[in-house]
Protein backbone atom coordinates (compact mmCIF):
# COMPACT_ATOMS: atom_id res chain seq x y z
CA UNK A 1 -35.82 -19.03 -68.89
CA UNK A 2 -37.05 -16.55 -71.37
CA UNK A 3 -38.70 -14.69 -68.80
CA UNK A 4 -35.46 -13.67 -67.22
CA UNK A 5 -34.24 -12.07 -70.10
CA UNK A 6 -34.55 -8.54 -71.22
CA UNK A 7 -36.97 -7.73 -73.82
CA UNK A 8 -34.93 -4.82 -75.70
CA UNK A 9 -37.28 -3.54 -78.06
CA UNK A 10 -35.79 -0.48 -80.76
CA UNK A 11 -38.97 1.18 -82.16
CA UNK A 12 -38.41 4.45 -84.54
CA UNK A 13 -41.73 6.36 -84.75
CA UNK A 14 -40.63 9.25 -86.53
CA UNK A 15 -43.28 12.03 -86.70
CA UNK A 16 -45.88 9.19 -86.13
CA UNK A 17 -47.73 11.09 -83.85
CA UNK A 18 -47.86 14.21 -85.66
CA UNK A 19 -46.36 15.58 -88.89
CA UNK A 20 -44.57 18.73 -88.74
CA UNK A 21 -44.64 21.55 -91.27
CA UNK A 22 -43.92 25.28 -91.35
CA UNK A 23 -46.46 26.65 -88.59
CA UNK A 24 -48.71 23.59 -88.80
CA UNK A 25 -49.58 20.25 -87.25
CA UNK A 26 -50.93 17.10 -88.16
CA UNK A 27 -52.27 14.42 -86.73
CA UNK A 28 -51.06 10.95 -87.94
CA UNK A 29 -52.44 8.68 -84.95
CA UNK A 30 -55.99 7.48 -84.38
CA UNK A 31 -57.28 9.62 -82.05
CA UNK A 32 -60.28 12.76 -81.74
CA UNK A 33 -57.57 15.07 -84.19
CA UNK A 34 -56.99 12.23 -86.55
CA UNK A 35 -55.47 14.00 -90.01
CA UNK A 36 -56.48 17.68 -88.95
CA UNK A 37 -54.21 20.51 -90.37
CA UNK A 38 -53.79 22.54 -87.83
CA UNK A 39 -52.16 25.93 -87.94
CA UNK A 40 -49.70 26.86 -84.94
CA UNK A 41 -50.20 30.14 -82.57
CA UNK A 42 -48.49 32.82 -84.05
CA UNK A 43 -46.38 33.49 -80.76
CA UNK A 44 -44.73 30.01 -81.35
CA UNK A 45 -44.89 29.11 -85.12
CA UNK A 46 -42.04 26.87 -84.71
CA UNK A 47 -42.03 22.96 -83.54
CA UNK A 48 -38.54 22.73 -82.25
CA UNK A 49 -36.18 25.18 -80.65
CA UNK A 50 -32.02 25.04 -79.69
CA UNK A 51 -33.54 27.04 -76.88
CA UNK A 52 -34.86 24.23 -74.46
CA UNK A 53 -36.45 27.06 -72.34
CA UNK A 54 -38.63 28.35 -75.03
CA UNK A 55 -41.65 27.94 -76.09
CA UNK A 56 -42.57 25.64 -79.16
CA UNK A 57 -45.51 24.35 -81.15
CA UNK A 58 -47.37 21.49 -79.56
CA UNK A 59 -50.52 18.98 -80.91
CA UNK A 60 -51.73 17.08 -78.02
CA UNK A 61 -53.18 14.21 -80.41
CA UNK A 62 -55.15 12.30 -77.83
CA UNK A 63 -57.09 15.77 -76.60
CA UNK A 64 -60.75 16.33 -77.94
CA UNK A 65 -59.88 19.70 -77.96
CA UNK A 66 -57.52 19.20 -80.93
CA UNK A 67 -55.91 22.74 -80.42
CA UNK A 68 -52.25 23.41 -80.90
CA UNK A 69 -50.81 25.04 -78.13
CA UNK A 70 -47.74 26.78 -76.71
CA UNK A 71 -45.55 24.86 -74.50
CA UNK A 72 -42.05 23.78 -73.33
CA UNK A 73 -41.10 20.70 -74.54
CA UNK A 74 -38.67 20.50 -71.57
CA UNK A 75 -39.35 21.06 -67.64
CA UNK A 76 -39.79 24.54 -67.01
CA UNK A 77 -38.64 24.28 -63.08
CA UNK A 78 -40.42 27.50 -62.40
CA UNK A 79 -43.35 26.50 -62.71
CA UNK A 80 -46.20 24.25 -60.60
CA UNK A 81 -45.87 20.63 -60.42
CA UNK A 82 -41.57 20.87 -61.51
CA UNK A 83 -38.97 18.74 -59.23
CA UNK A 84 -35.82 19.83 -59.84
CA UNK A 85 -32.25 20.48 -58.32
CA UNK A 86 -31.52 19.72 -55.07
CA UNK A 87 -34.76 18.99 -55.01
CA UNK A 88 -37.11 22.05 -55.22
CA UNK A 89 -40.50 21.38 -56.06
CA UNK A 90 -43.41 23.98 -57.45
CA UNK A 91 -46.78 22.71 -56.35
CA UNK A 92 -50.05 22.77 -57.63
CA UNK A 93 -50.92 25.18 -55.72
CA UNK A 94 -47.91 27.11 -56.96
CA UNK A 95 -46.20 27.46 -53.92
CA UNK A 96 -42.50 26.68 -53.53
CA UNK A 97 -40.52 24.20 -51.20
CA UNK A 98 -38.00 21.60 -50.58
CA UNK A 99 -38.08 18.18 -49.81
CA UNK A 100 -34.67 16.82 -48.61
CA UNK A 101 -35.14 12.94 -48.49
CA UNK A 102 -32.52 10.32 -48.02
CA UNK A 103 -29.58 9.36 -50.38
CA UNK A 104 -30.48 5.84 -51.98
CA UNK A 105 -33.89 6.05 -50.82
CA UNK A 106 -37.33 6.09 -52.25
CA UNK A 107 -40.32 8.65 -51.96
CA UNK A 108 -43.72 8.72 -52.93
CA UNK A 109 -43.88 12.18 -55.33
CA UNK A 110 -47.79 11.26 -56.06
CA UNK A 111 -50.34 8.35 -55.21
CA UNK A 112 -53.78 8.28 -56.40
CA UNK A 113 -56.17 5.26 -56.91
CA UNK A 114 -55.02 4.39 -60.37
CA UNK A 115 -50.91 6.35 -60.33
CA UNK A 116 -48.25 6.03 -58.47
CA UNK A 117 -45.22 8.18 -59.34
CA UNK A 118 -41.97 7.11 -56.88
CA UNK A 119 -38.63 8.63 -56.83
CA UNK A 120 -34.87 7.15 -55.74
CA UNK A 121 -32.74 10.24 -54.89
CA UNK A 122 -28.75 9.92 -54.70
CA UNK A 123 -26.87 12.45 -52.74
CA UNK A 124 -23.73 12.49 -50.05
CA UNK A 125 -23.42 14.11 -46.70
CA UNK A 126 -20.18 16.37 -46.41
CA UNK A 127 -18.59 16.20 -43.14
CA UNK A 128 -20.12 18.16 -40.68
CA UNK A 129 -23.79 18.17 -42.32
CA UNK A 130 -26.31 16.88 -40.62
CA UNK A 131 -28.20 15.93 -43.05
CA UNK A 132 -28.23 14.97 -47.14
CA UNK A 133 -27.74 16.64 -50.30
CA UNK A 134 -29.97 15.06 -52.69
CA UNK A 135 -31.21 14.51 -56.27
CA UNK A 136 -33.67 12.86 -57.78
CA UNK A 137 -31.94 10.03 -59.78
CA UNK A 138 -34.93 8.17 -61.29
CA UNK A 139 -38.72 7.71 -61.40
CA UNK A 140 -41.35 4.86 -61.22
CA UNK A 141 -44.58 4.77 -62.14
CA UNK A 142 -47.35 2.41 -61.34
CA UNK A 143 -51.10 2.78 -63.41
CA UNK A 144 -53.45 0.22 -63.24
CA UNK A 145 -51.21 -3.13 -63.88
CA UNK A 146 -48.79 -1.78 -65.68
CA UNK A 147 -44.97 -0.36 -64.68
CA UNK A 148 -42.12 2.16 -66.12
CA UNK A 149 -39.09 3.32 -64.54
CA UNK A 150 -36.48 5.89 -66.09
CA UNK A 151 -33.34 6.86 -64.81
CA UNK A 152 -29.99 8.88 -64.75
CA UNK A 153 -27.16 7.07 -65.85
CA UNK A 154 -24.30 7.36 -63.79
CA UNK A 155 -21.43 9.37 -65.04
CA UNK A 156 -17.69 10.21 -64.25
CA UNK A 157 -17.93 13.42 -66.15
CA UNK A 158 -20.67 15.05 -68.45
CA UNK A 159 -20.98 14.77 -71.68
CA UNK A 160 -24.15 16.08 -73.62
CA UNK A 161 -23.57 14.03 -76.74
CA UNK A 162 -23.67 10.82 -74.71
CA UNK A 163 -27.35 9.94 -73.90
CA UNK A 164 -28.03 9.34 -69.76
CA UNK A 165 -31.47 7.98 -69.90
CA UNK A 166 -32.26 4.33 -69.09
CA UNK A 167 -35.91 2.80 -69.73
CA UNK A 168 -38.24 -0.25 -68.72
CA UNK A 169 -41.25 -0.94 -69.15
CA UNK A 170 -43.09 -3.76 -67.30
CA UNK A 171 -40.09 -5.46 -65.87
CA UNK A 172 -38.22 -5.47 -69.52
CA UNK A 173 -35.94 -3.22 -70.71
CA UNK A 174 -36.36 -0.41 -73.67
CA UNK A 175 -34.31 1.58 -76.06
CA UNK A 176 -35.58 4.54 -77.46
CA UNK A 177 -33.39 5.30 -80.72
CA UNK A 178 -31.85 9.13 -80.35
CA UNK A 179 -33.02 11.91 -82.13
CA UNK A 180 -35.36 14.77 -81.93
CA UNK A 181 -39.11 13.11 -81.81
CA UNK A 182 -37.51 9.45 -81.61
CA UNK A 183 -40.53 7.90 -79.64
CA UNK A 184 -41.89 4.38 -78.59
CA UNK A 185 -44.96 3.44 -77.27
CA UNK A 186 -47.39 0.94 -75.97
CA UNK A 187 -51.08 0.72 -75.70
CA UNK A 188 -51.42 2.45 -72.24
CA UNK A 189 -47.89 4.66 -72.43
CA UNK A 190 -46.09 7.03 -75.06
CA UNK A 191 -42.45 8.01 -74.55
CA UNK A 192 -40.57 10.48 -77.03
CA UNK A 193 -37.63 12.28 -76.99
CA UNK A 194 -38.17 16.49 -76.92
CA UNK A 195 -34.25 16.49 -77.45
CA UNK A 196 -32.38 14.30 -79.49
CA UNK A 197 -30.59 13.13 -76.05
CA UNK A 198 -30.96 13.43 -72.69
CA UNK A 199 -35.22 14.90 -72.22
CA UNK A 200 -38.32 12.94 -73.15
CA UNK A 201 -41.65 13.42 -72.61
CA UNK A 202 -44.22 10.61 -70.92
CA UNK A 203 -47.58 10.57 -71.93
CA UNK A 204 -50.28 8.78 -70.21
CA UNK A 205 -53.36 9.87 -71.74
CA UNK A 206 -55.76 11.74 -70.18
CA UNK A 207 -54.03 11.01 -66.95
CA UNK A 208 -50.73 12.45 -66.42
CA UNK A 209 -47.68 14.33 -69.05
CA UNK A 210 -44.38 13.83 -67.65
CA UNK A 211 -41.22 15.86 -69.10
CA UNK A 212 -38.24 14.65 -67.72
CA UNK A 213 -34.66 16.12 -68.40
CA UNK A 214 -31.35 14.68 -67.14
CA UNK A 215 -28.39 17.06 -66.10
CA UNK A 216 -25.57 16.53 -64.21
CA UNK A 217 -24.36 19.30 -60.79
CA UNK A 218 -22.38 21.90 -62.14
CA UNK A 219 -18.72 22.88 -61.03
CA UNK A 220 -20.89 26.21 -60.35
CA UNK A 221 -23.24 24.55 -58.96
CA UNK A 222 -21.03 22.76 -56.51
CA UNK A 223 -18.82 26.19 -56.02
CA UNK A 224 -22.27 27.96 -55.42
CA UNK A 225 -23.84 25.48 -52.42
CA UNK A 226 -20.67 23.90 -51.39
CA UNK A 227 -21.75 20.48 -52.06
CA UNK A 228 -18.20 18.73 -51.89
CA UNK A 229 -19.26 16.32 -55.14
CA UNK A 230 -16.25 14.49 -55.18
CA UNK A 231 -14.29 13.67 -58.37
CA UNK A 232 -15.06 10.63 -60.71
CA UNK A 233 -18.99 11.13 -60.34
CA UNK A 234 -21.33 14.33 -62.07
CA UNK A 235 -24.46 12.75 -60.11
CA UNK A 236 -26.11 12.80 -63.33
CA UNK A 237 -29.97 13.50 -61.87
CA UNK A 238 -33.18 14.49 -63.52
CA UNK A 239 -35.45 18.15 -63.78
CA UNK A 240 -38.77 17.13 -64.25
CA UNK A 241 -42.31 18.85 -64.63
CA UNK A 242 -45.95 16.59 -64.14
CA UNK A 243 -48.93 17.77 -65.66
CA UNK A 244 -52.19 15.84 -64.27
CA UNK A 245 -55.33 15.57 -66.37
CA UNK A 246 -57.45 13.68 -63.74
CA UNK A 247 -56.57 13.28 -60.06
CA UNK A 248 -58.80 12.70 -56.88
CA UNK A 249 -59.37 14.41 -54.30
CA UNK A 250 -57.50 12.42 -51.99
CA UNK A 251 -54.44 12.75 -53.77
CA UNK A 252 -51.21 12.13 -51.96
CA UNK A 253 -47.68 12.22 -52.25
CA UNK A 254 -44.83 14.57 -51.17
CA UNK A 255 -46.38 16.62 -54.25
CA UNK A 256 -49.37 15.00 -54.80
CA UNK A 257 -50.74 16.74 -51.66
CA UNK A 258 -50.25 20.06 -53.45
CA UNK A 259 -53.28 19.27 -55.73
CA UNK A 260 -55.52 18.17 -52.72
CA UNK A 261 -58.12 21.13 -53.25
CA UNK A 262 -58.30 21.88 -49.01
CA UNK A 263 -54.15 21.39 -48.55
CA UNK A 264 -52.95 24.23 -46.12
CA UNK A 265 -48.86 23.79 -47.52
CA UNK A 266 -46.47 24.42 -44.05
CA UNK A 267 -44.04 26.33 -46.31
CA UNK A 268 -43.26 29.37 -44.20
CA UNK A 269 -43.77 32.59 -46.66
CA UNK A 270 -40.59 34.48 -47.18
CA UNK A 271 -38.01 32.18 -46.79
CA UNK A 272 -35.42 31.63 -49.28
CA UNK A 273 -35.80 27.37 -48.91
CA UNK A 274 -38.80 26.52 -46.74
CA UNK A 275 -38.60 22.92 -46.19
CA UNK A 276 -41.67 20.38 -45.83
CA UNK A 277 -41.41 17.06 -44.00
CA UNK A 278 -43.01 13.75 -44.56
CA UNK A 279 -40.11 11.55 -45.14
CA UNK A 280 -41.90 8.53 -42.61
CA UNK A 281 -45.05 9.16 -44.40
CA UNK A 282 -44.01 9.46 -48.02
CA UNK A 283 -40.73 6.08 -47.98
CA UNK A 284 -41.16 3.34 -50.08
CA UNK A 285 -39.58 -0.05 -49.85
CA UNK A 286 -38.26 0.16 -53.88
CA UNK A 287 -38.56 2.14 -56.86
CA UNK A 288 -42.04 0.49 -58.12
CA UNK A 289 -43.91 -0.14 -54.86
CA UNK A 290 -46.71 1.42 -53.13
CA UNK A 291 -46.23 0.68 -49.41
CA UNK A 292 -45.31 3.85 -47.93
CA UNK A 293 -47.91 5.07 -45.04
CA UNK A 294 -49.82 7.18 -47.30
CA UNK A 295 -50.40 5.49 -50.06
CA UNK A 296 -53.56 5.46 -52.26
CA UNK A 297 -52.54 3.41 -55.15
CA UNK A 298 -55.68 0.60 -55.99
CA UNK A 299 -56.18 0.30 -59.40
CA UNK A 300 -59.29 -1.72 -58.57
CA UNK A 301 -61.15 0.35 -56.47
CA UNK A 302 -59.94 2.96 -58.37
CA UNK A 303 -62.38 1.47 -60.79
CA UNK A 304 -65.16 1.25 -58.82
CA UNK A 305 -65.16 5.04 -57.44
CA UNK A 306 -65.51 8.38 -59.45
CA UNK A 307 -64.17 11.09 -57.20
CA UNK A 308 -64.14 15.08 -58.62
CA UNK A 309 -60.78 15.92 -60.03
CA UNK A 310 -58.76 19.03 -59.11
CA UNK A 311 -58.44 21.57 -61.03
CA UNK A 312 -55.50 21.61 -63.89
CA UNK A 313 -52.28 23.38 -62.86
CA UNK A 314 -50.49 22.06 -65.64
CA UNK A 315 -50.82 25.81 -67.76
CA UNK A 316 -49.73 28.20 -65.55
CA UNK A 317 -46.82 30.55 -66.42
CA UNK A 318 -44.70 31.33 -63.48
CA UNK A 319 -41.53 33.79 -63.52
CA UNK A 320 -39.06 33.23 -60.41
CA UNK A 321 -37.73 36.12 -58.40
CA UNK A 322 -33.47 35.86 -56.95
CA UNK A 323 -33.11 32.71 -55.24
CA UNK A 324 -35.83 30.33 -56.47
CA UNK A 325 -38.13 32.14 -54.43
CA UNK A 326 -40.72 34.89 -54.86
CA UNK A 327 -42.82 32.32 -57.76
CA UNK A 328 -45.88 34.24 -59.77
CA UNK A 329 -48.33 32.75 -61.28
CA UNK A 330 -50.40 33.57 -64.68
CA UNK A 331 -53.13 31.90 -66.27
């Protein structure tokens, strides 16, 4: 009987990762950067901004590098490997496009040997459309034997004082206590918040960073596109931006693919949304499973092969030109 009961576990880790000063970080964690003082870039000195789109002070304490580093703490949807509105994706090869999907359906976003990353999307269909608007609502992600989902709480109207975000981890469910660097963790998984509501940051280490953000559609949104969102629901969804560490070549996923080093991407140049296909090849069953037709995900012959990873997209700068369109890209 106790198995069929939530496990709600409240865990404040405060800092725990890495103490914060004035322009400096310090590792508190076991870990390659274990009690280094280390003094921030001078083009971000500071560790938090009310700015979510700039840049702040960042201590990756699992890296070997041990090098602070500038960064958004938030998705940056201009930039490779973002999902966000309606939904546009950024690949890794830094090329925009759109990937429409199903309401109340799920789609592979990446599936290697030891991840899997799956999305549900909401959306409606306005009369006369022939197909759907949609957002993605939640994630889930598979890695070796273990499972986490997030998602969007659903919400009549928006408010940004009221935290969105829903967790579990392995089956159980999770509360993260509010508040700027609020985190919990596991042995295989860190989650903390980058705002005090509403955006956290996953950490897999030396696999994957995920920053995830919940917003709602816009009245100027809606006005803009002409979604129709009716009244009594904001379709509270989520922005989010993957960085990859170590992926194989044989990478998959409606993003995935992106990072294949030999992927030719069929969006067509110039247009203002160029949409990709591969809604048979890319549906799964539910949130956290791996049967779609292209599926990689094995954990264990994931451990029995070593295959090159792909370069890492995951610090390129790109500014956006009118329309979402027009992305350049900066080391």
């Amino acid at each position: 009987m106790a198995g069929n009961k939530l496990l709600v576990i409240v865990l404040v880790l405060v800092y725990s990762a890495a103490d914060i000063h004035a322009g400096n970080v310090t590792c508190r964690s076991k870990g390659p950067c274990f009690l280094k003082k280390l003094s921030c870039p001078v083009e971000c000195p500071l560790t938090t901004s009310s700015n979510p789109r700039e840049k702040v002070c960042f201590l990756n304490c699992n890296s070997p590098i041990c090098k602070p580093e500038c960064k958004h703490r938030v998705p940056n949807c201009n930039s490779p490997g973002s999902a966000c509105f309606d939904p546009r994706f950024i690949g890794g090869d830094g090329i925009v496009f759109y990937f429409h999907g199903k309401s109340n359906q799920h789609f592979t976003l990446v599936s290697d040997l030891n991840l899997q990353i799956n999305a549900r999307f909401i959306g409606l269909r306005p009369a006369g459309r022939t197909r759907d608007f949609t957002w993605i609502q939640a994630l889930g992600i598979m890695f070796n034997s273990h499972t986490f989902s997030l998602e969007a709480t659903r919400a009549e109207t928006w408010d940004g004082e009221i935290d969105h975000l829903k967790f579990t981890h392995n089956g159980n469910e999770i509360v993260i206590p509010e508040g700027h660097l609020s985190s919990w963790q596991s042995p295989e998984i860190r989650v903390e918040r980058t705002l005090s509501k509403n955006s956290v940051v996953i950490i897999l280490p030396e696999v994957a960073e995920i920053s995830v953000k919940v917003v709602p559609v816009t009245k100027e949104d809606d006005r803009i596109h002409s979604y129709q969102i009716p009244s009594g629901d904001c379709y509270s969804h989520l922005e989010v931006q993957f960085k990859f560490y170590s992926l194989s070549t044989e990478v998959e996923g409606v993003l995935g693919r992106t990072y294949q080093p030999e992927f030719e991407n069929p969006a067509k140049p110039g247009v203002a949304m160029p949409v990709v296909g591969g809604e048979d090849k890319y549906r799964t069953t539910s949130l956290l499973s791996a049967d779609c037709e292209s599926c990689l995900f094995s954990p264990a012959e994931a451990t029995e092969r070593k295959d090159v990873s792909v370069m890492d997209f995951g610090m390129l700068d790109c500014t956006a030109g009118s329309n979402g369109h027009g992305i350049v890209c900066r080391k």
